[in-house]
N, C-alpha and C. Protein backbone atom coordinates (compact mmCIF):
# COMPACT_ATOMS: atom_id res chain seq x y z
N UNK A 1 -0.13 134.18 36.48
CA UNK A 1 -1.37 133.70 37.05
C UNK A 1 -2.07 134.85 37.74
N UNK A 2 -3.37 135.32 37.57
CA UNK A 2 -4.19 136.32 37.91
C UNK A 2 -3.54 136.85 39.36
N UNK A 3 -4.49 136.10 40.25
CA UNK A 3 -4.19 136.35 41.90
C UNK A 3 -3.17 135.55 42.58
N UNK A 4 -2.09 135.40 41.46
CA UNK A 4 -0.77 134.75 42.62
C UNK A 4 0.10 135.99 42.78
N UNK A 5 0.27 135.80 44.31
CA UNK A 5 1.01 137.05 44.70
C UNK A 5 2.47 137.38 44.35
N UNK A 6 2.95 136.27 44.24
CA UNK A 6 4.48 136.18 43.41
C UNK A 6 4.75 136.39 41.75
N UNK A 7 3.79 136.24 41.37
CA UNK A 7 3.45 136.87 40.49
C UNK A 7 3.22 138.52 39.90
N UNK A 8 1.89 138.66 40.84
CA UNK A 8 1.94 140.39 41.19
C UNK A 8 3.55 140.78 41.28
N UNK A 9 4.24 140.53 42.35
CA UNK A 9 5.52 140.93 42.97
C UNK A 9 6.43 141.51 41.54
N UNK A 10 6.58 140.00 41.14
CA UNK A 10 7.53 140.10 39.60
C UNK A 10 6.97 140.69 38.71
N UNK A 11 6.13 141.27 38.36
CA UNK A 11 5.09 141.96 37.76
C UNK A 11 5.14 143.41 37.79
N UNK A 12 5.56 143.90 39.27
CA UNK A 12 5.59 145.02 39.79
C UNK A 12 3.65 145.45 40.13
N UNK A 13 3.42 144.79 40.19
CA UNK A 13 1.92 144.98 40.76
C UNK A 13 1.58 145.25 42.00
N UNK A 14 2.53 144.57 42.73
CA UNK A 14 2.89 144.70 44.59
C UNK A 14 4.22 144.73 44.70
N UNK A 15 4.75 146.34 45.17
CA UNK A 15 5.67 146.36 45.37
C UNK A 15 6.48 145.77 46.71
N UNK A 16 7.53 145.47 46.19
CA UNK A 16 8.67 144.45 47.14
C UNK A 16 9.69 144.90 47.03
N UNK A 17 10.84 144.65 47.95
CA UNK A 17 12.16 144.58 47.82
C UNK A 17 12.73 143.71 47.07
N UNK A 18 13.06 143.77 45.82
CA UNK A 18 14.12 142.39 45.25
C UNK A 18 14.82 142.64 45.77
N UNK A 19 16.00 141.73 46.17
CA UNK A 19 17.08 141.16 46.81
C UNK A 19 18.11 141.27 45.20
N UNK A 20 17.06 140.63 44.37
CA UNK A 20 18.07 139.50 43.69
C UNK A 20 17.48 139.27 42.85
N UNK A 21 17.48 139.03 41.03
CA UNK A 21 16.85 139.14 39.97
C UNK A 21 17.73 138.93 38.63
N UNK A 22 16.87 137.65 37.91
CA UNK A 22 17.64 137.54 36.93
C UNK A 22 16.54 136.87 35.85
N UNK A 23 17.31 135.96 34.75
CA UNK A 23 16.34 135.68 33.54
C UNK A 23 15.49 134.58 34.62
N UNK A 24 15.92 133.61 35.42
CA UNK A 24 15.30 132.55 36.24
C UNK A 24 14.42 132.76 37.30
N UNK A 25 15.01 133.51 37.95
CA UNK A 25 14.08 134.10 39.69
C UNK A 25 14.55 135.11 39.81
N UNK A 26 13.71 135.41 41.13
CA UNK A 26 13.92 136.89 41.90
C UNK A 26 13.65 136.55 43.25
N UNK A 27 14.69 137.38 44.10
CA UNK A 27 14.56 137.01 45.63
C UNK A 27 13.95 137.85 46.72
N UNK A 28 13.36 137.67 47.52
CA UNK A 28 12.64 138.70 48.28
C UNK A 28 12.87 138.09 49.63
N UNK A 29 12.44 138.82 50.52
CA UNK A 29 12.43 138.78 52.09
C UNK A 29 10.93 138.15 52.52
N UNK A 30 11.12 136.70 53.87
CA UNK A 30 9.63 135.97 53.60
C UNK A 30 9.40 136.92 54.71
N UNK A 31 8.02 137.38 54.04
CA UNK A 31 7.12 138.76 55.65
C UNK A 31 6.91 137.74 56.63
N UNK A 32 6.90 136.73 56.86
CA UNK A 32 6.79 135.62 58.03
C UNK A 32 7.90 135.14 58.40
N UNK A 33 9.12 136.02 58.75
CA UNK A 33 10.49 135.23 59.11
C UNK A 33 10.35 134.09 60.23
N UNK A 34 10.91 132.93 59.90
CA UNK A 34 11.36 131.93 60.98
C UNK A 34 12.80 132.26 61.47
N UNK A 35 13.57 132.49 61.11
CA UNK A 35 14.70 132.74 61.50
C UNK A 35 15.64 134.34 60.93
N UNK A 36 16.42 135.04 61.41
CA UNK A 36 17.07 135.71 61.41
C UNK A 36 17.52 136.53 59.54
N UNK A 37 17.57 135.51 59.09
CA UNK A 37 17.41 135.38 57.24
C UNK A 37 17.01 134.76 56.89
N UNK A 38 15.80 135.04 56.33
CA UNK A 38 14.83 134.04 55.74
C UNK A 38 14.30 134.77 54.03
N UNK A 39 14.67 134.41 53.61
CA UNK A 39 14.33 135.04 51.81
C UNK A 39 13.96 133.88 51.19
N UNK A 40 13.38 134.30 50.19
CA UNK A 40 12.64 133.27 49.19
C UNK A 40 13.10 133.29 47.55
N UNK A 41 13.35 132.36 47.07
CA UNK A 41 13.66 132.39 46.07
C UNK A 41 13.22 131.76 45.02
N UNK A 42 12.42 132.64 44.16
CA UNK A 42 10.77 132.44 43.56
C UNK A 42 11.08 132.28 41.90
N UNK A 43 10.66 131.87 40.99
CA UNK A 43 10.64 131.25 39.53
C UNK A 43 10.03 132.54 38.91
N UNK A 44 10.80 133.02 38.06
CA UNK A 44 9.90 134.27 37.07
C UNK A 44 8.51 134.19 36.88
N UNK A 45 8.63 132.59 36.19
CA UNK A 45 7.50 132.17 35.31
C UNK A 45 6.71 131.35 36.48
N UNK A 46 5.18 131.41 36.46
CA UNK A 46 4.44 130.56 37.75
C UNK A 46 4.75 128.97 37.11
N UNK A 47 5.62 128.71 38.19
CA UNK A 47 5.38 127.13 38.39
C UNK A 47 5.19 126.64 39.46
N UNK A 48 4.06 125.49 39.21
CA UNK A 48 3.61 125.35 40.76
C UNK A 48 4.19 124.18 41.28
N UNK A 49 4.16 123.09 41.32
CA UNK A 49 4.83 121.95 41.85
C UNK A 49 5.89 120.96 40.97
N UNK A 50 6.64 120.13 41.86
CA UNK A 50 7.75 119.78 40.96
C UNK A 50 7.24 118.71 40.20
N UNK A 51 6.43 118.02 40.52
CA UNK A 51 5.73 116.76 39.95
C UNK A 51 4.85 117.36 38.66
N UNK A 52 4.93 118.32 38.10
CA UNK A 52 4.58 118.74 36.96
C UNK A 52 5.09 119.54 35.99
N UNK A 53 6.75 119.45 36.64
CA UNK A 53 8.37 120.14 35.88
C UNK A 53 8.22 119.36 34.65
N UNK A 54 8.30 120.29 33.87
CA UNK A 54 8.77 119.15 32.25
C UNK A 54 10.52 119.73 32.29
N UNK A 55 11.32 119.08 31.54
CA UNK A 55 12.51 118.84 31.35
C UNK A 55 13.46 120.71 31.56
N UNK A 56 12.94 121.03 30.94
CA UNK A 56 13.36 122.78 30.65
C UNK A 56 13.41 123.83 31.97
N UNK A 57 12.10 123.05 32.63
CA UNK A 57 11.83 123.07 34.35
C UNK A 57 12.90 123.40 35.55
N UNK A 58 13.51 122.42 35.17
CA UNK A 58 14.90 122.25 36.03
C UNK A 58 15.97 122.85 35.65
N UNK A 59 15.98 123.85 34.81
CA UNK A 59 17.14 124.76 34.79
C UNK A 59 16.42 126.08 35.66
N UNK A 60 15.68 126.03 35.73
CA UNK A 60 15.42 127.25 36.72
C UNK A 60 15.56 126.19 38.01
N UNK A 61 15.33 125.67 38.55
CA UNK A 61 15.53 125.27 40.05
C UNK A 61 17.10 124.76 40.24
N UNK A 62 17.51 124.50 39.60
CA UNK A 62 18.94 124.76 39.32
C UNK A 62 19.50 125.77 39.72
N UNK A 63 19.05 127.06 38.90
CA UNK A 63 19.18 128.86 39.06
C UNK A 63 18.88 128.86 40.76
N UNK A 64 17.88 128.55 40.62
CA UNK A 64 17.10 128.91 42.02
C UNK A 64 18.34 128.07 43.14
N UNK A 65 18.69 127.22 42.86
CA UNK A 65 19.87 126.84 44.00
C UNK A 65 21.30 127.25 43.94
N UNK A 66 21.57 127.63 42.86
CA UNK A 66 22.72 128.81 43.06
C UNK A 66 22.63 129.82 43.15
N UNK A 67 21.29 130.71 43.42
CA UNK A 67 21.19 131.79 44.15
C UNK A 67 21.05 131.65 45.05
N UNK A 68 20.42 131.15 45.77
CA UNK A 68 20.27 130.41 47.48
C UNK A 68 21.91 130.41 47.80
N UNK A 69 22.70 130.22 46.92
CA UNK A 69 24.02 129.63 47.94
C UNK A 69 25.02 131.09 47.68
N UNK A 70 24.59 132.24 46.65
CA UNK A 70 24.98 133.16 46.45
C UNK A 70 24.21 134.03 47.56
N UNK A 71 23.29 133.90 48.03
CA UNK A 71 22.56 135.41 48.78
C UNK A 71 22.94 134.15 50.01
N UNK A 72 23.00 133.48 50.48
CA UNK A 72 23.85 132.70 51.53
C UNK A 72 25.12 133.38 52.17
N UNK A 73 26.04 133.17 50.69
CA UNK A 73 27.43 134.10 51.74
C UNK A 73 27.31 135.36 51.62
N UNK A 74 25.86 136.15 50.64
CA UNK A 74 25.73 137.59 51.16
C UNK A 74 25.17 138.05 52.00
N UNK A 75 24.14 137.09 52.69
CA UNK A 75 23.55 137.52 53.41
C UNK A 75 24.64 136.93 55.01
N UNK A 76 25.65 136.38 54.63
CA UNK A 76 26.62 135.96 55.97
C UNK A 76 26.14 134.79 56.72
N UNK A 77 25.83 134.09 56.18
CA UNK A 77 25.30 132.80 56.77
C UNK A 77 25.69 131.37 55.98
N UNK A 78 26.68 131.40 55.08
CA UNK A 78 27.24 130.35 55.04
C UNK A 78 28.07 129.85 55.35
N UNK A 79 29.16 130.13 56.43
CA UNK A 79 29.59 129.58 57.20
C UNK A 79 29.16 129.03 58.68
N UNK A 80 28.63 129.57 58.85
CA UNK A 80 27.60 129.20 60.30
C UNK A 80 26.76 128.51 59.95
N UNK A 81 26.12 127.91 58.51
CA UNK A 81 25.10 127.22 58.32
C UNK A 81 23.44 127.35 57.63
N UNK A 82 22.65 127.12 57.35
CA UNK A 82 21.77 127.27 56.44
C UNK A 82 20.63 125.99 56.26
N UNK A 83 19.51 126.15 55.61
CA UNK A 83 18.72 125.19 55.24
C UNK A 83 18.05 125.96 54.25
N UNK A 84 17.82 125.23 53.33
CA UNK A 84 17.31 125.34 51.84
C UNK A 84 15.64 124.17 51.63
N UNK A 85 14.43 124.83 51.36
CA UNK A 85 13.74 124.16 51.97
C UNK A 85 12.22 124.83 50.94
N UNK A 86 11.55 123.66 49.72
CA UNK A 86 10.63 124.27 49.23
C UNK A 86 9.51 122.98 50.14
N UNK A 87 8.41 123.71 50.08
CA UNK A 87 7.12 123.30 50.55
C UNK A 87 6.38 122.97 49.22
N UNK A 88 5.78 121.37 49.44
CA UNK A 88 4.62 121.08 47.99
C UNK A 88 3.26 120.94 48.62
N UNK A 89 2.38 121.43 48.35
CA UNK A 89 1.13 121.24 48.91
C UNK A 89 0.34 121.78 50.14
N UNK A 90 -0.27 121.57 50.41
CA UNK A 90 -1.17 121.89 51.58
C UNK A 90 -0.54 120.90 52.99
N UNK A 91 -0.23 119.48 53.30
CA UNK A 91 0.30 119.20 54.33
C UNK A 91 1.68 119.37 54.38
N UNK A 92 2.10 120.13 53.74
CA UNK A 92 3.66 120.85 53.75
C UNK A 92 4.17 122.36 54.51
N UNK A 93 2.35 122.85 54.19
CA UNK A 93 2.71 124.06 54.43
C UNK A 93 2.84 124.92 53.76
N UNK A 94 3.03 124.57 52.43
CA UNK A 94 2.89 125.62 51.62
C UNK A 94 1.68 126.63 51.15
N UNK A 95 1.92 128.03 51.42
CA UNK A 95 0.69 128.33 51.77
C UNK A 95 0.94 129.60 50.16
N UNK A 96 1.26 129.72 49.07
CA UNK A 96 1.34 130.16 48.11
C UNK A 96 1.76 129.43 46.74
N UNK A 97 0.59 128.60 45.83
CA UNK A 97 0.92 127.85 45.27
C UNK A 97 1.65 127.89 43.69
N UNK A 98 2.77 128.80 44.15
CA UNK A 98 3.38 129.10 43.10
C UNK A 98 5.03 128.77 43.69
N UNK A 99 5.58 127.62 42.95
CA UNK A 99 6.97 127.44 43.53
C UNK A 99 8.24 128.05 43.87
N UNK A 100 8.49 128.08 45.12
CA UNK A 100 9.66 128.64 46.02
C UNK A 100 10.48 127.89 46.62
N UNK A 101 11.65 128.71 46.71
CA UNK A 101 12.57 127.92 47.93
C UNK A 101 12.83 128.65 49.37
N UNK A 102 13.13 128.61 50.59
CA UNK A 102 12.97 129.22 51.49
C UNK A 102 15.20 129.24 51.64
N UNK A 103 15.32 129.87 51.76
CA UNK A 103 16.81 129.90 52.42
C UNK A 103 16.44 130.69 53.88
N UNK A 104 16.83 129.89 55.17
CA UNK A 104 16.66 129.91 56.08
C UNK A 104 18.08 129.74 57.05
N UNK A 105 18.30 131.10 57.67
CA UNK A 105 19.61 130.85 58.48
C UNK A 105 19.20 132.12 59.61
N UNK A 106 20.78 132.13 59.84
CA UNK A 106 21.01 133.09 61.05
C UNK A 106 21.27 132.97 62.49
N UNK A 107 20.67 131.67 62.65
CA UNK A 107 20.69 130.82 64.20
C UNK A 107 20.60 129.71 64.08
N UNK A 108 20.85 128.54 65.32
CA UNK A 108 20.69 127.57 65.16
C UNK A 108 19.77 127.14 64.55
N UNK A 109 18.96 126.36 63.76
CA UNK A 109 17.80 125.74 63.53
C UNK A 109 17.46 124.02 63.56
N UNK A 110 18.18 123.78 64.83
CA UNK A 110 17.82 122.60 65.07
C UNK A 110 16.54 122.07 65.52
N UNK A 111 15.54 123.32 66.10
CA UNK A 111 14.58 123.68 66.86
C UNK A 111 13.62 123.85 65.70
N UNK A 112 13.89 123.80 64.39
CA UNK A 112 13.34 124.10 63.49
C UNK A 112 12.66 123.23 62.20
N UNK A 113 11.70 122.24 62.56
CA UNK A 113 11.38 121.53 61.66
C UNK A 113 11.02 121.34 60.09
C-alpha cells in the first residue's frame, strides 16, 4: 500500500530494526513504548482488519502469535507475564491501518488498559 508505513518498513523504504522476519511477519520495536517491551508484530502482506480475513488470512495471524510467544521468552518476559493485543479501527486506537499485534510486557500492566 503506497503511504502505509509498515509497509515502507518491510519494503526497506524506512529503515527499522527487525527484531524478527519471516515468510508471514516481521517484528519491530513500537517508537511509542507503553511498557518496558513493547514490539509489534506486523503481516508482510498489508492486511488491514480481521473482518475482511478470507480463509488463507489466518495462517499468518497464527504466525503472528507464535512469534509473539517466541520474542516473549526472548525478549524475557514470559515468565513474569505479557499481553498480546491488536487494535481495529479508530475507537480502538489503532492509529496505522495496516494489521498488527502489540506484545506488551516488562512490568506490571494492570494499570494498563
Amino acid at each position: 500500500m503506497g503511504d502505509c508505513i509498515f509497509c515502507k518498513i518491510y519494503g526497506g523504504e524506512i529503515p527499522s530494526e527487525i527484531l524478527y522476519k519471516d515468510d508471514y511477519c516481521f517484528a519491530i520495536k513500537d517508537i511509542n513504548p507503553v511498557s518496558p517491551a513493547h514490539l509489534l508484530i506486523i503481516p508482510n502482506v498489508h492486511l488491514t482488519y480481521l473482518q475482511s480475513f478470507e480463509v488463507e488470512d489466518f495462517r499468518i495471524l497464527n504466525s503472528m502469535y507464535k512469534v509473539a510467544i517466541k520474542l516473549a521468552i526472548s525478549e524475557g518476559i514470559s515468565e513474569s507475564g505479557y499481553r498480546l493485543v491488536i487494535n481495529q479501527k479508530r475507537d480502538s486506537g489503532q492509529q496505522v491501518p495496516h494489521l498488527h499485534l502489540h506484545l506488551i510486557g516488562g512490568h506490571n500492566l494492570a494499570g494498563i488498559g
